[in-house]
Each structure stands twice: as structure tokens, then as C-alpha cells.
C-alpha atoms as a PDB file:
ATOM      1  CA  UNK A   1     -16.998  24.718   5.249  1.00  0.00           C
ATOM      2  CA  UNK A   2     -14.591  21.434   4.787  1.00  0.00           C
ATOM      3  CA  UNK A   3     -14.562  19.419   7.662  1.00  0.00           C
ATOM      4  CA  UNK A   4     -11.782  16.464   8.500  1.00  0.00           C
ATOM      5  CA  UNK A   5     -13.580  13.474   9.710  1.00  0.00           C
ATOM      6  CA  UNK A   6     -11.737  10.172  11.642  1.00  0.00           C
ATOM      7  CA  UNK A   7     -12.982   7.386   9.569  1.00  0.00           C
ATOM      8  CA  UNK A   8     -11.751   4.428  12.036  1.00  0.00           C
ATOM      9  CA  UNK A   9     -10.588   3.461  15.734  1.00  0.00           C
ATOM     10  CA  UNK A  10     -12.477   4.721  18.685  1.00  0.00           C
ATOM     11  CA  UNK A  11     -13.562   8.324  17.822  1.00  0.00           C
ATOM     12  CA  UNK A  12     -14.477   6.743  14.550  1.00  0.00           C
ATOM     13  CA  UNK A  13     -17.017   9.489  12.695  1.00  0.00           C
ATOM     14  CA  UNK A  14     -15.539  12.894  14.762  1.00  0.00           C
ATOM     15  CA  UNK A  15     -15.428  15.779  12.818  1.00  0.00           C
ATOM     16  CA  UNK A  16     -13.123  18.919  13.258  1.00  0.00           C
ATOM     17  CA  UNK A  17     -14.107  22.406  11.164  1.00  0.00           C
ATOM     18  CA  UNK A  18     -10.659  23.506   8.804  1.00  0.00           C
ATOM     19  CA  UNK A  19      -9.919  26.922   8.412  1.00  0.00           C
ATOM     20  CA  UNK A  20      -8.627  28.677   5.542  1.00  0.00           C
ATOM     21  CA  UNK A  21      -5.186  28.782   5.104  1.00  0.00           C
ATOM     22  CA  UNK A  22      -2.911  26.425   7.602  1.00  0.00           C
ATOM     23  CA  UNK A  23      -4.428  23.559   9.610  1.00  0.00           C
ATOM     24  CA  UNK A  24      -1.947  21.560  11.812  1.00  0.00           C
ATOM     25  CA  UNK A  25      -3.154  17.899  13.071  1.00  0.00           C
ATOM     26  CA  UNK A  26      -1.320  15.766  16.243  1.00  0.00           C
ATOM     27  CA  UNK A  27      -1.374  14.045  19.096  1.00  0.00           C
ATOM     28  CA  UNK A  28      -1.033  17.337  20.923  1.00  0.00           C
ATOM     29  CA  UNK A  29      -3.612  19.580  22.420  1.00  0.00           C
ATOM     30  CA  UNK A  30      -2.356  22.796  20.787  1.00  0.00           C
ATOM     31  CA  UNK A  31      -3.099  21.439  17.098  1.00  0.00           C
ATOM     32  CA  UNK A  32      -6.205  22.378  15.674  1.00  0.00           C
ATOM     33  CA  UNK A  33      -7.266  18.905  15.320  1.00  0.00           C
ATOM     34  CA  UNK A  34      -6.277  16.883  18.131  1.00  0.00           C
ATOM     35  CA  UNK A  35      -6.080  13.137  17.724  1.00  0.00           C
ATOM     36  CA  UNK A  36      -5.790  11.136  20.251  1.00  0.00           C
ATOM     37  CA  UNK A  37      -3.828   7.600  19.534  1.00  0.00           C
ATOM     38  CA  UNK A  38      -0.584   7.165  20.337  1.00  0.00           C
ATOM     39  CA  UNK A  39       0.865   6.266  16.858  1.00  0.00           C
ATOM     40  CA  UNK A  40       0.238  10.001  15.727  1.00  0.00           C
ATOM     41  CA  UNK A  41       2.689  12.313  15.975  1.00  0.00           C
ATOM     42  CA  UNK A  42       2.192  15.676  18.762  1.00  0.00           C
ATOM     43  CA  UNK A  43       2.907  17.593  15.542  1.00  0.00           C
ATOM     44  CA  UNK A  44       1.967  14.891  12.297  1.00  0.00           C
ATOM     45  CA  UNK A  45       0.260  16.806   9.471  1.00  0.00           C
ATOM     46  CA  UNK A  46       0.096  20.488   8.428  1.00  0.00           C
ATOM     47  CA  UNK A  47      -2.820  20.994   6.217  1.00  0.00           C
ATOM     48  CA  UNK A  48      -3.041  24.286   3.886  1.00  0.00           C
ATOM     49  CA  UNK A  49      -6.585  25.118   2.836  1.00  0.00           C
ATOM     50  CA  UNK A  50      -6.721  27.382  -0.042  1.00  0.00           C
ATOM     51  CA  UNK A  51     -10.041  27.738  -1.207  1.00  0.00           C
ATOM     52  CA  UNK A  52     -11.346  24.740  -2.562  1.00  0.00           C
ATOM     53  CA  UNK A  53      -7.791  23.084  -3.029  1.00  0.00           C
ATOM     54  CA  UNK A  54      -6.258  21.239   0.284  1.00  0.00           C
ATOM     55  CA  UNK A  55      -2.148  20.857   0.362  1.00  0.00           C
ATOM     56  CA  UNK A  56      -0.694  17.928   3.449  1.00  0.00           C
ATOM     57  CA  UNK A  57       2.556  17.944   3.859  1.00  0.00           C
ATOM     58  CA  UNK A  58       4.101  15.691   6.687  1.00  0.00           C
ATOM     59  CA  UNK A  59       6.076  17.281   9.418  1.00  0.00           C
ATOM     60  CA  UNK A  60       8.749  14.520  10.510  1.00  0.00           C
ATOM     61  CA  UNK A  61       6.108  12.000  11.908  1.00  0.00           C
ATOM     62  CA  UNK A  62       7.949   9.476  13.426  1.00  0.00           C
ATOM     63  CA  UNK A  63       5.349   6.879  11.527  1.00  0.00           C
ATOM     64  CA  UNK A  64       4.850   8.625   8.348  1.00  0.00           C
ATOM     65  CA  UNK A  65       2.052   9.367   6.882  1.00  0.00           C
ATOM     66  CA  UNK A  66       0.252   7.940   3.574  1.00  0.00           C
ATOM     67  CA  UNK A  67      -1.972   8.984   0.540  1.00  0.00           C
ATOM     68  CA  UNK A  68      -3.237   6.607  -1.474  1.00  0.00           C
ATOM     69  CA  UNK A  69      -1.146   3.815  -0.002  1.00  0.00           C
ATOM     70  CA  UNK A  70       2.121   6.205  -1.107  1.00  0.00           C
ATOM     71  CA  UNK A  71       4.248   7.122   1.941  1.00  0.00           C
ATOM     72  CA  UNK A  72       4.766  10.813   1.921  1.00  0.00           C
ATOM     73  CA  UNK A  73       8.254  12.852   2.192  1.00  0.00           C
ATOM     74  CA  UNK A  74       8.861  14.701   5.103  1.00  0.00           C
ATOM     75  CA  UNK A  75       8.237  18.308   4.138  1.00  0.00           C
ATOM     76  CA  UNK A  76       7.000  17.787   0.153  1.00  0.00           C
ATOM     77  CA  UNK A  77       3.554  19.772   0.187  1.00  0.00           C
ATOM     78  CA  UNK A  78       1.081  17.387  -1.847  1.00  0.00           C
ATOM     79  CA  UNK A  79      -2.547  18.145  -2.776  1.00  0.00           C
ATOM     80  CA  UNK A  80      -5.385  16.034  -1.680  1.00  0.00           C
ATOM     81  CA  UNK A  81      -8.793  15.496  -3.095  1.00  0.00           C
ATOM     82  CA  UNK A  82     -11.834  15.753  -0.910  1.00  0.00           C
ATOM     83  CA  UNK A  83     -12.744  12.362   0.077  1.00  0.00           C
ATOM     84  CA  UNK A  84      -9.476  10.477  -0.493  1.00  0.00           C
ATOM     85  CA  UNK A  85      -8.192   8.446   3.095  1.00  0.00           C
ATOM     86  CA  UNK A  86      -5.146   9.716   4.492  1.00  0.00           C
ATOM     87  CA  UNK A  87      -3.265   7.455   6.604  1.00  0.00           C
ATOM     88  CA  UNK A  88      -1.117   8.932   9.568  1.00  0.00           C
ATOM     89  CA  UNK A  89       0.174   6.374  12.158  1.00  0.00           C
ATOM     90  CA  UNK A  90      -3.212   3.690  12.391  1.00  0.00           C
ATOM     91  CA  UNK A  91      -5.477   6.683  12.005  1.00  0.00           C
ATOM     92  CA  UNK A  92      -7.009   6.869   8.906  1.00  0.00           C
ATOM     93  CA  UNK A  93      -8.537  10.584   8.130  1.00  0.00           C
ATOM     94  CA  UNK A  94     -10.282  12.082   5.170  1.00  0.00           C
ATOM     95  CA  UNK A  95     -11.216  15.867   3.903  1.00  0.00           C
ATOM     96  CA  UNK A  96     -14.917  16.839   3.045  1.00  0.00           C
ATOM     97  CA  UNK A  97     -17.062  19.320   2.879  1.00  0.00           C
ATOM     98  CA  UNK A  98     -20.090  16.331   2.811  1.00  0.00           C
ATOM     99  CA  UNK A  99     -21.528  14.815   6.147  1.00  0.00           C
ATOM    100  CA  UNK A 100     -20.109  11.888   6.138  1.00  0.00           C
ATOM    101  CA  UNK A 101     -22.250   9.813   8.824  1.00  0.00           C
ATOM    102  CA  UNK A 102     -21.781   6.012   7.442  1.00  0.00           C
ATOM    103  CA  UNK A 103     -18.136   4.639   5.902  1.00  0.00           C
ATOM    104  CA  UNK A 104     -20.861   2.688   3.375  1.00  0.00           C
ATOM    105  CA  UNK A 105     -22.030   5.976   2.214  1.00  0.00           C
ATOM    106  CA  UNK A 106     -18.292   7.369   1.768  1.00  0.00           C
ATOM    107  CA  UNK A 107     -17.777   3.935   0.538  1.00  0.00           C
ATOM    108  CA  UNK A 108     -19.903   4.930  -2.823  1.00  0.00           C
ATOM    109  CA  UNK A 109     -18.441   8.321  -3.531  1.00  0.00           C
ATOM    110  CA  UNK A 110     -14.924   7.138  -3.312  1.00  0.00           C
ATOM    111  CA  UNK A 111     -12.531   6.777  -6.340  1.00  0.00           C
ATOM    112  CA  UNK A 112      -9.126   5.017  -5.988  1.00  0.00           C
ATOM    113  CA  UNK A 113      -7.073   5.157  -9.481  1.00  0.00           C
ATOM    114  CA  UNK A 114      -9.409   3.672 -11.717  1.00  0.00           C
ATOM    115  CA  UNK A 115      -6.571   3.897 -14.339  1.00  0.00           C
ATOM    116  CA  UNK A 116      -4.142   1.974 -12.077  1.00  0.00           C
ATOM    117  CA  UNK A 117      -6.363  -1.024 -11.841  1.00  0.00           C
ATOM    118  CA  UNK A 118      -5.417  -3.714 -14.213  1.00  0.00           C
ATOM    119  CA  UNK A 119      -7.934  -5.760 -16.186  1.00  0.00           C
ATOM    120  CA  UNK A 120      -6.702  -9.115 -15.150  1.00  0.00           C
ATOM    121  CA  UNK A 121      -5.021  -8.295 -11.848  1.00  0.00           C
ATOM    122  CA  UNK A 122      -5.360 -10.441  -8.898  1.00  0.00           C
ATOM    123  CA  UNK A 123      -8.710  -8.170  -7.939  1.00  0.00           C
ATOM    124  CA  UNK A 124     -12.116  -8.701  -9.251  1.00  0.00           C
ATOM    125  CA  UNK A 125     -12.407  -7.385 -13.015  1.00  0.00           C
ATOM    126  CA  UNK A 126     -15.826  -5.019 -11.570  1.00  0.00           C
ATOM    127  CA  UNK A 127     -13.379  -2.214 -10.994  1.00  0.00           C
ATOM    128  CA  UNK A 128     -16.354  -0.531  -9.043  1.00  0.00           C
ATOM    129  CA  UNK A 129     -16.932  -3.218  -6.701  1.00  0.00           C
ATOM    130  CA  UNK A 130     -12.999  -3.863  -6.211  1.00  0.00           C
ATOM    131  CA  UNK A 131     -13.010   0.155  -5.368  1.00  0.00           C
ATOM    132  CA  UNK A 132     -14.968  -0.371  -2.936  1.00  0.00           C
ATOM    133  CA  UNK A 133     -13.605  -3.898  -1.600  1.00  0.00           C
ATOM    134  CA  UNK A 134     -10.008  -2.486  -1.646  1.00  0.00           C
ATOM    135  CA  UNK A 135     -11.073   0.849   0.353  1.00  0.00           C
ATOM    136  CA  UNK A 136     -13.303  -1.212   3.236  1.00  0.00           C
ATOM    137  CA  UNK A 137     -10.087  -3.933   3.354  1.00  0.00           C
ATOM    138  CA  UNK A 138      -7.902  -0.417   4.459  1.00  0.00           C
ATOM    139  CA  UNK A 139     -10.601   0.904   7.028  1.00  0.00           C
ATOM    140  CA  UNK A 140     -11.057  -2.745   7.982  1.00  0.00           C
ATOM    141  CA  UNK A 141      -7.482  -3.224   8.787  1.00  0.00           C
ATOM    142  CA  UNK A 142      -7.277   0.059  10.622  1.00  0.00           C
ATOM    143  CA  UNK A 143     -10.046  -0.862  12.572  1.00  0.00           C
ATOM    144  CA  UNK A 144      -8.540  -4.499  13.322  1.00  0.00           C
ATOM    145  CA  UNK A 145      -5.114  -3.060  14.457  1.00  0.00           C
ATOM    146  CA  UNK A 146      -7.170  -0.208  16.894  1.00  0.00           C
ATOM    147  CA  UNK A 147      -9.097  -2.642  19.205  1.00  0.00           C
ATOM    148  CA  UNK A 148      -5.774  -3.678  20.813  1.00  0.00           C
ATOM    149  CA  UNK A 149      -6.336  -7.595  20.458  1.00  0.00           C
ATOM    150  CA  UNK A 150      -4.138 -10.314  20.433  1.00  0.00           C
ATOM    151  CA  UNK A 151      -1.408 -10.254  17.774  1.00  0.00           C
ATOM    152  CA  UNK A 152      -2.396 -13.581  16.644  1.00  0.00           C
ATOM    153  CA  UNK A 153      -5.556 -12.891  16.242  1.00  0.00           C
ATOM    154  CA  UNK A 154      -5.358  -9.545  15.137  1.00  0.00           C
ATOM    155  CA  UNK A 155      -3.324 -10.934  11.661  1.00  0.00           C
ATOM    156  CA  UNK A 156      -5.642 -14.224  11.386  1.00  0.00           C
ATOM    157  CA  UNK A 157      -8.799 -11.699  10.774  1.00  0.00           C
ATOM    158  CA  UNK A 158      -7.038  -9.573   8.345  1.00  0.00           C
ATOM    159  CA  UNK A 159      -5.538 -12.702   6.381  1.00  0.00           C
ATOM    160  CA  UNK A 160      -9.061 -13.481   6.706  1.00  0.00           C
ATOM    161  CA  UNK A 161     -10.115 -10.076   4.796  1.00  0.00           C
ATOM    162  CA  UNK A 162      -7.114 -10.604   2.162  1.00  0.00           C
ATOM    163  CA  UNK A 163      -9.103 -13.658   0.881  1.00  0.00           C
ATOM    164  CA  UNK A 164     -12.231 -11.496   1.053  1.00  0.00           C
ATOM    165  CA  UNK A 165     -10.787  -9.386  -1.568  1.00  0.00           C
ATOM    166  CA  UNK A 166      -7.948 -10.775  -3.510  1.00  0.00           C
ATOM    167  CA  UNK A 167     -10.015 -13.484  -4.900  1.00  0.00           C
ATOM    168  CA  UNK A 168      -7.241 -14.738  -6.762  1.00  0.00           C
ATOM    169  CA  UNK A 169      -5.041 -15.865  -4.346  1.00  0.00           C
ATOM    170  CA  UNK A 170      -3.939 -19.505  -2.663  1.00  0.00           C
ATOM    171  CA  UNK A 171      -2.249 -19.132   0.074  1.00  0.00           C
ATOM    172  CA  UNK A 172      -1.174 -16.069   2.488  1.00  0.00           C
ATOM    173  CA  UNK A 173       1.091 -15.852   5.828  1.00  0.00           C
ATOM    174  CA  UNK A 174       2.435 -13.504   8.402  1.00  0.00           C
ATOM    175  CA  UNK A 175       5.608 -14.303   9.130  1.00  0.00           C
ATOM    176  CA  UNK A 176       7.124 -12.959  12.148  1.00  0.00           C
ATOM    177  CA  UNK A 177      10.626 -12.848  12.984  1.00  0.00           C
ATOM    178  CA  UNK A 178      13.119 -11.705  15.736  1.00  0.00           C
ATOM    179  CA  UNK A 179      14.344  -8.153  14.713  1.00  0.00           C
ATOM    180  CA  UNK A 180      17.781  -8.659  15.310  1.00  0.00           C
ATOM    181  CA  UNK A 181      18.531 -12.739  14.446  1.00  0.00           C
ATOM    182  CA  UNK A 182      16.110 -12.483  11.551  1.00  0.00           C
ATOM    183  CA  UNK A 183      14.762 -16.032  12.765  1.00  0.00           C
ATOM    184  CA  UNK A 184      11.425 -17.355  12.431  1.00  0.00           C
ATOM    185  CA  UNK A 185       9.202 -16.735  15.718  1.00  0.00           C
ATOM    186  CA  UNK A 186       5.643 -16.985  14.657  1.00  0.00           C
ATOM    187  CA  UNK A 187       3.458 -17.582  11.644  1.00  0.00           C
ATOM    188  CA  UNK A 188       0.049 -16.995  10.678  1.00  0.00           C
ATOM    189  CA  UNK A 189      -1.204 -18.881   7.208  1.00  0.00           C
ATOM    190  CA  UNK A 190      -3.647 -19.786   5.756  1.00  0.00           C
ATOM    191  CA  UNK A 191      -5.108 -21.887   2.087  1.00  0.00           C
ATOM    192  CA  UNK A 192      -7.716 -22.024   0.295  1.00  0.00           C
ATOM    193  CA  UNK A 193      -6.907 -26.145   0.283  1.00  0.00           C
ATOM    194  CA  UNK A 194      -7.465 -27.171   4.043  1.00  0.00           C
ATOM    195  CA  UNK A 195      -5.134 -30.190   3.562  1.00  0.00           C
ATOM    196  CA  UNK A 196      -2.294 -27.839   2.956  1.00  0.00           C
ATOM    197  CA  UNK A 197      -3.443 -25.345   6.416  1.00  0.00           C
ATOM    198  CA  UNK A 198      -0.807 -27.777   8.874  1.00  0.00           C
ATOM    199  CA  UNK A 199       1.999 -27.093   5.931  1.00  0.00           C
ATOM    200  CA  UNK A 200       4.281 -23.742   5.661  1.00  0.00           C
ATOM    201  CA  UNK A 201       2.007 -21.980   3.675  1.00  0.00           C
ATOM    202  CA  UNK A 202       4.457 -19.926   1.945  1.00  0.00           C
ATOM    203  CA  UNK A 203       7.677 -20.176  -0.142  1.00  0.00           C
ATOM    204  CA  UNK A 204      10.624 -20.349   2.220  1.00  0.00           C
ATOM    205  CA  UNK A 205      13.089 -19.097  -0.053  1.00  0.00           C
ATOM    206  CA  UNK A 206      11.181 -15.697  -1.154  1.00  0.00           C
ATOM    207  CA  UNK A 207      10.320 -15.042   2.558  1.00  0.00           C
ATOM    208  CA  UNK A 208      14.363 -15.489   3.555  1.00  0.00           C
ATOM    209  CA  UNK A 209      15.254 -13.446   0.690  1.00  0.00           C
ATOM    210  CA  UNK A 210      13.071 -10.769   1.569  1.00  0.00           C
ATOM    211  CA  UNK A 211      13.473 -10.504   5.213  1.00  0.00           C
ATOM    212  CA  UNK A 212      17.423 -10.627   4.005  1.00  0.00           C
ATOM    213  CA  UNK A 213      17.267  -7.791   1.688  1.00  0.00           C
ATOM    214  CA  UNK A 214      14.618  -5.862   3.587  1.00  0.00           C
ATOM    215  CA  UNK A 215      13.295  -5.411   0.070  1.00  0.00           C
ATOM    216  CA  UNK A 216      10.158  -6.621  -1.438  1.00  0.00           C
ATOM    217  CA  UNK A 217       9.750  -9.176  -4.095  1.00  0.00           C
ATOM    218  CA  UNK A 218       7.234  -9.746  -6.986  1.00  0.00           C
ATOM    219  CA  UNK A 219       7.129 -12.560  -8.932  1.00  0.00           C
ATOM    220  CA  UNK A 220       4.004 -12.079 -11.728  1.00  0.00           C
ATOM    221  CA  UNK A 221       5.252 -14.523 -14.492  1.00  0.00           C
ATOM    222  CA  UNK A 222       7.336 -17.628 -12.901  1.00  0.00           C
ATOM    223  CA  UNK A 223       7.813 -18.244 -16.507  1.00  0.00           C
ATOM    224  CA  UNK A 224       9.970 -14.761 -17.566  1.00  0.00           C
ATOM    225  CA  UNK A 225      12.959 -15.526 -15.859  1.00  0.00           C
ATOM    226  CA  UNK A 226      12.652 -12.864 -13.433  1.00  0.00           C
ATOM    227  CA  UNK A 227      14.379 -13.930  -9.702  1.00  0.00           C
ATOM    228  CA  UNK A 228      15.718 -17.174 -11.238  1.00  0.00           C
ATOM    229  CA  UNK A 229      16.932 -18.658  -8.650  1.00  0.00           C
ATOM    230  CA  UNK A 230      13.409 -18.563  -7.049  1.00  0.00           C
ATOM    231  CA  UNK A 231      11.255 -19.810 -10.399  1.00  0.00           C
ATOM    232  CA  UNK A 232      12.223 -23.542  -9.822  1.00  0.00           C
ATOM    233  CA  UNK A 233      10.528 -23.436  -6.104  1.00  0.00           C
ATOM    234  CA  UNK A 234       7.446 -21.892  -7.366  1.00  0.00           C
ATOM    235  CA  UNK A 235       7.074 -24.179 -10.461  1.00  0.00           C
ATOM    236  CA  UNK A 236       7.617 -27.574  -8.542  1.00  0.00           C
ATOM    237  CA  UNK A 237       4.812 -26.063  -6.579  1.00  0.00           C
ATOM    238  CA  UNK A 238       3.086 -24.986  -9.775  1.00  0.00           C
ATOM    239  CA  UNK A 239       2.424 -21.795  -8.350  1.00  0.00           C
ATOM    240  CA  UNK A 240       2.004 -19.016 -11.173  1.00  0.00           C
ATOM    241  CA  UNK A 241       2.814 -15.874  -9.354  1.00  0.00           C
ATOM    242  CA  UNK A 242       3.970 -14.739  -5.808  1.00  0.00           C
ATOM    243  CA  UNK A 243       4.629 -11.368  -3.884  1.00  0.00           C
ATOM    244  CA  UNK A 244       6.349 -10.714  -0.454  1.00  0.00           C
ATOM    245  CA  UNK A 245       6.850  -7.617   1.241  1.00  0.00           C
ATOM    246  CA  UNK A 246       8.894  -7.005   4.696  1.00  0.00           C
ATOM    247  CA  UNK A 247       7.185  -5.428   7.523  1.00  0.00           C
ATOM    248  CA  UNK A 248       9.526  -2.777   8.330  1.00  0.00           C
ATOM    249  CA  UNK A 249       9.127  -0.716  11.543  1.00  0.00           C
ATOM    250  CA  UNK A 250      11.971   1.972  12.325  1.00  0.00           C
ATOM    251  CA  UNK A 251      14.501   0.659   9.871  1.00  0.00           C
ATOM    252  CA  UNK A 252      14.100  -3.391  11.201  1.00  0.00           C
ATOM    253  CA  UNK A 253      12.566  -5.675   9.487  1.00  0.00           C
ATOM    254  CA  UNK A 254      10.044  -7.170  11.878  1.00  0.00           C
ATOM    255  CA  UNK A 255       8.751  -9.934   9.469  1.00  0.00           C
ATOM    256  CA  UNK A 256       7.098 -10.289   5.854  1.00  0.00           C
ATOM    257  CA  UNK A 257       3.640 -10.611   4.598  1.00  0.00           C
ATOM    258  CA  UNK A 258       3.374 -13.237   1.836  1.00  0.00           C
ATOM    259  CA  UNK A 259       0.678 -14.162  -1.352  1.00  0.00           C
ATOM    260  CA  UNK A 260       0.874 -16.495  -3.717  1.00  0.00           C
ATOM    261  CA  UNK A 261      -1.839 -17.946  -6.777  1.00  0.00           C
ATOM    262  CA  UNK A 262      -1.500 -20.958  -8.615  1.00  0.00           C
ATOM    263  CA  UNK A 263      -4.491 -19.586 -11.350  1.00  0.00           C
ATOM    264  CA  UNK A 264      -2.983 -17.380 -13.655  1.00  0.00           C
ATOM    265  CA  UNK A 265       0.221 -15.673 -14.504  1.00  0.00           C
ATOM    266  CA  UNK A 266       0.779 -11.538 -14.054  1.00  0.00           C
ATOM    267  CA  UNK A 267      -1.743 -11.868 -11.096  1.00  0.00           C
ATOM    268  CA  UNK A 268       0.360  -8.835  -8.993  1.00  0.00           C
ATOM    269  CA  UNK A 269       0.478  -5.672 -10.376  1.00  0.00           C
ATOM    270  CA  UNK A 270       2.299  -2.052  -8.937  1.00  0.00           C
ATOM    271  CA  UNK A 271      -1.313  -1.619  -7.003  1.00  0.00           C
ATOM    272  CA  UNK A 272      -1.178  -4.568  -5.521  1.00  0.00           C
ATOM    273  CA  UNK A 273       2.455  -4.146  -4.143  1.00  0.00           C
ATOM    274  CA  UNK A 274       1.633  -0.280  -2.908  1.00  0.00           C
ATOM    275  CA  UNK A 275      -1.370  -1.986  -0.980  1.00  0.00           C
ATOM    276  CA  UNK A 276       0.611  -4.499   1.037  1.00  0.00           C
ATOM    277  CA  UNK A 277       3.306  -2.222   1.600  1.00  0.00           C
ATOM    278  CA  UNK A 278       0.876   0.344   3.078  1.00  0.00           C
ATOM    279  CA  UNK A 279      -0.038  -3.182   4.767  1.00  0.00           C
ATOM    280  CA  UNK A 280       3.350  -4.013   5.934  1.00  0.00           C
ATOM    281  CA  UNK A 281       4.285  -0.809   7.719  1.00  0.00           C
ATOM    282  CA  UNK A 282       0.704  -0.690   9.669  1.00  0.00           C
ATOM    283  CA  UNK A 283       1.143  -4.447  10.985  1.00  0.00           C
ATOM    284  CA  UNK A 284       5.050  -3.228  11.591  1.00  0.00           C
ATOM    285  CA  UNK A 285       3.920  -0.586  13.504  1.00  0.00           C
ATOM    286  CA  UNK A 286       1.410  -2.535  15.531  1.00  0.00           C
ATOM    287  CA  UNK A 287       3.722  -5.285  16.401  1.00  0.00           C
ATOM    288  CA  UNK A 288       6.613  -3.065  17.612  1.00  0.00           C
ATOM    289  CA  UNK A 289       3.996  -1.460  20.126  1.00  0.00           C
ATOM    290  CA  UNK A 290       2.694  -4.802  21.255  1.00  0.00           C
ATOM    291  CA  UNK A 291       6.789  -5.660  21.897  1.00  0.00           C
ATOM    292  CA  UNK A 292       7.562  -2.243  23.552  1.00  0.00           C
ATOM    293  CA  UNK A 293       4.638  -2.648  26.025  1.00  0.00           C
ATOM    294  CA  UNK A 294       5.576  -6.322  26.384  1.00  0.00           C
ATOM    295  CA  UNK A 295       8.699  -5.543  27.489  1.00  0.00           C
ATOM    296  CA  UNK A 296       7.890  -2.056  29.591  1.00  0.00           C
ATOM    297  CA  UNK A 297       5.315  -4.861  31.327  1.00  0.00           C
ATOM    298  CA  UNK A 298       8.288  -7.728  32.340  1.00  0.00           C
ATOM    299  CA  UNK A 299      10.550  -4.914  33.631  1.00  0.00           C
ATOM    300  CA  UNK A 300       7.683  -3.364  35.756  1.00  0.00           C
ATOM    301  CA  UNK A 301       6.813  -6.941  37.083  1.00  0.00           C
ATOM    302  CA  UNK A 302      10.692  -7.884  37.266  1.00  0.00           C
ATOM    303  CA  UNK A 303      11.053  -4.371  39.838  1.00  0.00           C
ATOM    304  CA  UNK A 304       7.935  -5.483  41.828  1.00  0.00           C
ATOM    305  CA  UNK A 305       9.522  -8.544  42.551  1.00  0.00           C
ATOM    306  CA  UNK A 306      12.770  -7.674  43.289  1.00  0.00           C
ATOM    307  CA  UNK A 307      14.687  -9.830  40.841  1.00  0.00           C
END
């Protein structure tokens, strides 16, 4: 019998029994599998079991839900291999009809688009191992975002794990910005050359143009031509290629995760840009509910004290 196990946040390694036929997964108690984290829907995921094939479709989440690092349509019915994560809200879910008792052991059996992976991309030319990496960075990240620390801290760790695995790359930042002025509040960086750590740590011009546009930007060849008007910053910093994506929670742009490599041209490819847009909306979504409970927080405090 197929079995959906959680594969990160507190109930990590719970399994629920499907049925044949239609499945329905949510916050609420009335869905055959109940999840319990806030960021899930009460009615998130219908799942249609028909004999050894498994159809999701999302049902209006409010934070979507993602295969493969592809957000989902509302209502478009899509099938799903066993064993391949499932992303709805921070939870991170996968189909089976294996015990799966350890993520290393699920780790092993995984595949992830072999044929997507490029031979000189910005990952690690052992496409096994950068399986592997590129899965554990997503259940890392996951289970980063779902032990409710610090902001700060929570994006310095997995900056820390986007060095781990994009070998490639020279520099990275979180930049965090005020939803509705668009305006700089916070940012998180960090280089692989410690005299540059106290600098920006990103291109300025990419990161206003994407938190502008709302749109993300890849720049694999400074040298083509493509984005002129951003190729002179990136070659008087000699820096080869570059990629920026907003983080976008409920249609405002909350900031913009950037990467850039000074080692070799065509470093991004369409992989890498579906990963740190999958990225993007999961640090979105974790940011907006560290604001809203900010905020619920200074009003509560503001009627205690009768200002």
C-alpha cells in the first residue's frame, strides 16, 4: 500500500496510508492526511491514486504548491512519481510505497532530471553526487525555515548551504527590502574572498532592476550582449556570470536572492533558476510570517499599554 511520508519540520518521518482513488491533504482535520503547519492550506492537495499511477492537483492553496521546483496551477491534475518531493507551503512531502526511515536512504533512490543537468553548469559535473547535494540543499532549507529562528540567521545558514553546493559561485546575498518603498532594509552576504565580506556583496544594479521588475534576471555570458546595460558593471568587476531572483510573497516583492561567479562563463542554467525560484518563494513566505507576527505582537503590546 503507498504511503505519504513528511520528509522535514517537526513531524519529520510521519507516515499516512493512501487509498485508492481520491486522497485530500490540509491543514484541516477532515482531510485524510492532516498536516499540521500553518503555511498549508485547510484544503491544499487532492491526490488521485489509481493503481500504481498518483495524479496532485492543487486546490487554490493560498501558498502554492511545487513539483520538482515547478509551481503548480490551481486545478491542472499532474502525475507524480513515487519518491519525487512535493513542496506545499514549507512542508515538503513525498509518495512511496518503500519505508522510508532515513532522508540519506531516500537520498540514494532519488532522481531529479538527470537530462536537465548541464555538463558545465554551476553544479559539480558528478551528476550523482549533485542529485543528491541539490535534493539535501531543498530538505535542508525546509528544515532551516521550520525551526522558527531568527531571520538573520535563518538566511546566513542557508547562504551557508548555497556555497555547500553551488561550488562555482563568489559571492551570494539576501537582500531584503520594504514591500511597499522597495528600499533596502537588511542584507545578508557573503564571499568566498573575506576581504570583500564588509563590501555589498552583490551587483546593485541587477538587484534594483529585479526588485523593480519583480522579474528575475540571468546573466550566463557577460560577453553576449544580453541585459546590456548591466554587462559593463559585471565586467569592471570581472565577474563572468550572475543570476537574481525576487522573493515574491502574495504578489510583493519582499526582496531578491542574488549569485554571482567570476570562473567561467554559462555558469546558470534553466535548473539553476527553477531552484532559486522554488528558493525565493519559501524565504518569501517565511519572511511575511515573521512580519505578520511582528506586527500582530506590537499591536497586542501597544493595547496592553494603553497607547
Amino acid at each position: 500500500m503507498a504511503q505519504l511520508y513528511l520528509l522535514n519540520g517537526p513531524e519529520r518521518g510521519r507516515s499516512f496510508k493512501l487509498r485508492e482513488g481520491v486522497n485530500f491533504v490540509g491543514r484541516s482535520l477532515d482531510n485524510d492526511v492532516h498536516v499540521e503547519e500553518t503555511t498549508v492550506s485547510r484544503k491544499h492537495l487532492k491526490i488521485l491514486q489509481k493503481g500504481e499511477q498518483y495524479f496532485i492537483t492543487d486546490l487554490k492553496s493560498l501558498n502554492g504548491t511545487y513539483l520538482d521546483g515547478a509551481s503548480l496551477h490551481p486545478g491542472q491534475e499532474v502525475e507524480v512519481r513515487e519518491g519525487v518531493p512535493i513542496a506545499i507551503g514549507k512542508c515538503v512531502i513525498c509518495i512511496s510505497r518503500e519505508a522510508l526511515r532515513e532522508s540519506s536512504t531516500f537520498m540514494d533512490t532519488m532522481e531529479i532530471r538527470r537530462d536537465a543537468i548541464p555538463k558545465n553548469g554551476i553544479f559539480s559535473e558528478d551528476r550523482d553526487k549533485t542529485d543528491r547535494e541539490k535534493l539535501q540543499f531543498l530538505y535542508d532549507v525546509s528544515d532551516i525555515l521550520g525551526r522558527s529562528l531568527p531571520l538573520k540567521e535563518a538566511l546566513e545558514k542557508i547562504l551557508d548551504d548555497i556555497f555547500t553546493v553551488m561550488k562555482g559561485i563568489d559571492r551570494g546575498a539576501f537582500i531584503l527590502v520594504d514591500s511597499r518603498t522597495r528600499k533596502v532594509t537588511e542584507a545578508v552576504t557573503k564571499s568566498k574572498k573575506p576581504a570583500e565580506e564588509k563590501k555589498a556583496g552583490y551587483s546593485r544594479r541587477i538587484v534594483k532592476r529585479v526588485l523593480e521588475k519583480g522579474n528575475p534576471i540571468v546573466i550566463s555570458n557577460m560577453r553576449t550582449g544580453q541585459h546590456d546595460e548591466l554587462v559593463d558593471t559585471l565586467e569592471v568587476s570581472k565577474i563572468e556570470c550572475a543570476l537574481c531572483v525576487p522573493m515574491v510573497s502574495r504578489s510583493q516583492v519582499l526582496g531578491a536572492i542574488y549569485v554571482d561567479s567570476r570562473q567561467k562563463a554559462h555558469g546558470f542554467r534553466e535548473e539553476d533558476l527553477y531552484l532559486f525560484m522554488d528558493l525565493g518563494q519559501r524565504i518569501a513566505l517565511a519572511i511575511d510570517n515573521e512580519r505578520f507576527s511582528s506586527e500582530v505582537s506590537r499591536i497586542a503590546e501597544s493595547l496592553l499599554s494603553g497607547d
